[in-house]
N, C-alpha and C. Protein backbone atom coordinates (compact mmCIF):
# COMPACT_ATOMS: atom_id res chain seq x y z
N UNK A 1 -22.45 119.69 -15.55
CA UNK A 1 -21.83 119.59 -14.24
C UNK A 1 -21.51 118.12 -13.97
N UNK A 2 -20.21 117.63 -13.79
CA UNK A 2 -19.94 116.12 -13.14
C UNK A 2 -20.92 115.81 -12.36
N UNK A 3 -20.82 114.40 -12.11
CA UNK A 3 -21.55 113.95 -11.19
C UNK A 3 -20.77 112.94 -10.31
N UNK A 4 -21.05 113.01 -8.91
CA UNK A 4 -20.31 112.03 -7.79
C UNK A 4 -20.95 111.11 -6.73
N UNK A 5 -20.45 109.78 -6.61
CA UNK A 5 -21.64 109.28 -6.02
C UNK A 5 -21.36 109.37 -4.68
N UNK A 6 -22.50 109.29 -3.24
CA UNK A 6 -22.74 110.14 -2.20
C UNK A 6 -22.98 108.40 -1.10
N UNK A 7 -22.50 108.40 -0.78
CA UNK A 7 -22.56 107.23 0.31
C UNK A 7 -24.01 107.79 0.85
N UNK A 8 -25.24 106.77 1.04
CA UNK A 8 -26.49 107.14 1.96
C UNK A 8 -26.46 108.15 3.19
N UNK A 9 -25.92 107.36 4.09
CA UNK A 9 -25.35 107.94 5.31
C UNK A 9 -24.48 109.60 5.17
N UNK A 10 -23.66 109.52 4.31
CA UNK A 10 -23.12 110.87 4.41
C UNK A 10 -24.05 111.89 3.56
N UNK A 11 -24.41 111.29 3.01
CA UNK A 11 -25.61 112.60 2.34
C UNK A 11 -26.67 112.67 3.02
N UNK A 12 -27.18 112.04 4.10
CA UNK A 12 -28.36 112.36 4.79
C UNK A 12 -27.79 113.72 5.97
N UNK A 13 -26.36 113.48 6.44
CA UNK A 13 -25.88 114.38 7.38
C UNK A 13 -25.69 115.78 5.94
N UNK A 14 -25.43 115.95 4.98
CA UNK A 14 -25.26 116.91 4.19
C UNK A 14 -26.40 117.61 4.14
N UNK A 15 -27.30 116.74 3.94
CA UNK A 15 -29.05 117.10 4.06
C UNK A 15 -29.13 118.41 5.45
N UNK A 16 -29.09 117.37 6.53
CA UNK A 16 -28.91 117.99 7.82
C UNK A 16 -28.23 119.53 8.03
N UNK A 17 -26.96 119.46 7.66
CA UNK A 17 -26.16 120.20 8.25
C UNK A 17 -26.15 121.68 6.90
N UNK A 18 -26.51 121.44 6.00
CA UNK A 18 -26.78 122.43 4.70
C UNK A 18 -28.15 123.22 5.27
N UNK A 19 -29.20 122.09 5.40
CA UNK A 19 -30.26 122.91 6.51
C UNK A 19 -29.93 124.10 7.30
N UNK A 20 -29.11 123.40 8.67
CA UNK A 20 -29.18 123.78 9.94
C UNK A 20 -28.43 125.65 9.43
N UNK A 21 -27.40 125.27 8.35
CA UNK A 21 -26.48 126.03 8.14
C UNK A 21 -27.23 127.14 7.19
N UNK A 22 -27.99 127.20 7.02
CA UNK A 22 -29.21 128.14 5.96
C UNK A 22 -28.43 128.20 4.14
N UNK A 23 -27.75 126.84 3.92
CA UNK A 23 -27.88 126.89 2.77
C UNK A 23 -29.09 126.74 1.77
N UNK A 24 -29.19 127.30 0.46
CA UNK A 24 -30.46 126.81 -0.39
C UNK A 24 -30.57 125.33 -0.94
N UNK A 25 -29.26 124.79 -1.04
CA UNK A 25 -29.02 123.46 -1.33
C UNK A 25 -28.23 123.07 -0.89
N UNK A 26 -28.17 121.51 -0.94
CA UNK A 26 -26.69 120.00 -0.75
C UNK A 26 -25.73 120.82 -1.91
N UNK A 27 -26.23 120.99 -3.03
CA UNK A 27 -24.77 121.50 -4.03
C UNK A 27 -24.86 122.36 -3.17
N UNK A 28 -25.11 123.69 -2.91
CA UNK A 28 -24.46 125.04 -2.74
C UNK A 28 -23.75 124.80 -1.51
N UNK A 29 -24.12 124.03 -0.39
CA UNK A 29 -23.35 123.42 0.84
C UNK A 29 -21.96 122.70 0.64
N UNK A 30 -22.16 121.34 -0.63
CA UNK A 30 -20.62 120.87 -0.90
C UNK A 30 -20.17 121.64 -1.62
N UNK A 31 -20.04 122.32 -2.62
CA UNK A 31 -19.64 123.39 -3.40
C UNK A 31 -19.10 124.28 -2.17
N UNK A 32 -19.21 125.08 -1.50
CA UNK A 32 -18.46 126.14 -0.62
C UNK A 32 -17.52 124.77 0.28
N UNK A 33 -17.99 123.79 0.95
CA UNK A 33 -17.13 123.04 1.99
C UNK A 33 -15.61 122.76 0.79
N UNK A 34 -16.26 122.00 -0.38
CA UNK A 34 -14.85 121.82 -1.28
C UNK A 34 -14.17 123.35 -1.49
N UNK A 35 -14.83 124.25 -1.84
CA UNK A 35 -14.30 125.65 -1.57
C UNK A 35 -13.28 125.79 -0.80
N UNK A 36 -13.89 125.81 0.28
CA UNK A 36 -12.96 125.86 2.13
C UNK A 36 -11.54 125.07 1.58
N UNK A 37 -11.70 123.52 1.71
CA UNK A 37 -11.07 122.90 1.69
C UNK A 37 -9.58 122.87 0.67
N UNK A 38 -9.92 123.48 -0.55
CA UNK A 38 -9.57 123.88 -1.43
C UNK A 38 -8.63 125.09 -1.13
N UNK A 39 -9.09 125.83 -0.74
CA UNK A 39 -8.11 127.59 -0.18
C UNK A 39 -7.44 127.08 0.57
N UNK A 40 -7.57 126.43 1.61
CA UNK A 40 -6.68 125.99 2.56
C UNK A 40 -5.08 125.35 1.46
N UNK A 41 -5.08 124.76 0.72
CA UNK A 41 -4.42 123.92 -0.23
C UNK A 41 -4.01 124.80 -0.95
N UNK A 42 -4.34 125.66 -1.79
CA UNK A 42 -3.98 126.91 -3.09
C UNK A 42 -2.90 127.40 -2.03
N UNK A 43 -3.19 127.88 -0.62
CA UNK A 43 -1.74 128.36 0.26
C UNK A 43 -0.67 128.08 0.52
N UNK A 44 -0.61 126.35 -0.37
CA UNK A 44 0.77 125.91 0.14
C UNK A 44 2.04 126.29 -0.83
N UNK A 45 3.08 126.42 -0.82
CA UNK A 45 4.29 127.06 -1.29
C UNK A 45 4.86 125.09 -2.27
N UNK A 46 4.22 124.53 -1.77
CA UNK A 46 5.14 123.41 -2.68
C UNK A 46 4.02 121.99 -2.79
N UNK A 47 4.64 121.19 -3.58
CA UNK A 47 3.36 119.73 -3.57
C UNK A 47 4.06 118.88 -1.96
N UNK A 48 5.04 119.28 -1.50
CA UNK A 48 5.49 118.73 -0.47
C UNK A 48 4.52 118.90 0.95
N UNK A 49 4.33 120.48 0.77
CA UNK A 49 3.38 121.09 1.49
C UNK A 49 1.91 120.86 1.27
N UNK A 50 1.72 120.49 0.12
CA UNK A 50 -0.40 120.27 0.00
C UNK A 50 -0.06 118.49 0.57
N UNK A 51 0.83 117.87 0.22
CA UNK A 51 0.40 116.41 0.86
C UNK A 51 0.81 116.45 2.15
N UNK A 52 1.55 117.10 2.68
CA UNK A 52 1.27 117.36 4.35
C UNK A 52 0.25 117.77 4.40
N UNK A 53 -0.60 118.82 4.40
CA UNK A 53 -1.76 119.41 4.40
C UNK A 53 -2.81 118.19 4.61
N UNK A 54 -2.61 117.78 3.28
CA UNK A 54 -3.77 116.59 3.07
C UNK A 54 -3.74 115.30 3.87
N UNK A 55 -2.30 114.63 3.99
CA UNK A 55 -2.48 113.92 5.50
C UNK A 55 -2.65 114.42 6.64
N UNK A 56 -2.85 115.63 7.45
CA UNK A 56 -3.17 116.51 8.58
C UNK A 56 -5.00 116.23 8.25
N UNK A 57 -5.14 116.53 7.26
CA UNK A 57 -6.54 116.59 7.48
C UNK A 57 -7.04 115.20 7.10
N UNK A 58 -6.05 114.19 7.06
CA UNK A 58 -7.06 112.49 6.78
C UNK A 58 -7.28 112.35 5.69
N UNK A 59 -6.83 112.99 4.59
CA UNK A 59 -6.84 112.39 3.20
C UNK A 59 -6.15 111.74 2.71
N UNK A 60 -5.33 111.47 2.82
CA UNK A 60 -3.98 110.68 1.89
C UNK A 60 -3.42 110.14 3.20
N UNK A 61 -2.85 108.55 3.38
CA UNK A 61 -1.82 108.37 4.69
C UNK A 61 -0.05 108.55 4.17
């Protein structure tokens, strides 16, 4: 499995919110969120459409 490195701060809220959310783990929590994030994107009809997508949601300016 790759590996990615996790800014302190944002992996302590992953910690948190994988908790609150009754996941069994931080992977099984980012694993479904990249999931999410991911389907949203597989829906678009063109690459014109996923980089709109992806600047709407703050990824790319």
């Amino acid at each position: 499995m790759p590996k990615i490195k996790i800014d302190k701060e944002l992996m302590k809220k992953i910690k948190a919110y994988a908790k609150i959310a009754g996941y069994s783990s931080e992977d099984e929590f980012i694993v479904h969120t990249l999931e999410k994030a991911m389907a949203q994107l597989d829906e678009s009809d063109s690459e014109e459409e996923v980089k709109k997508k992806l600047q709407g949601l703050g990824y790319i300016s």
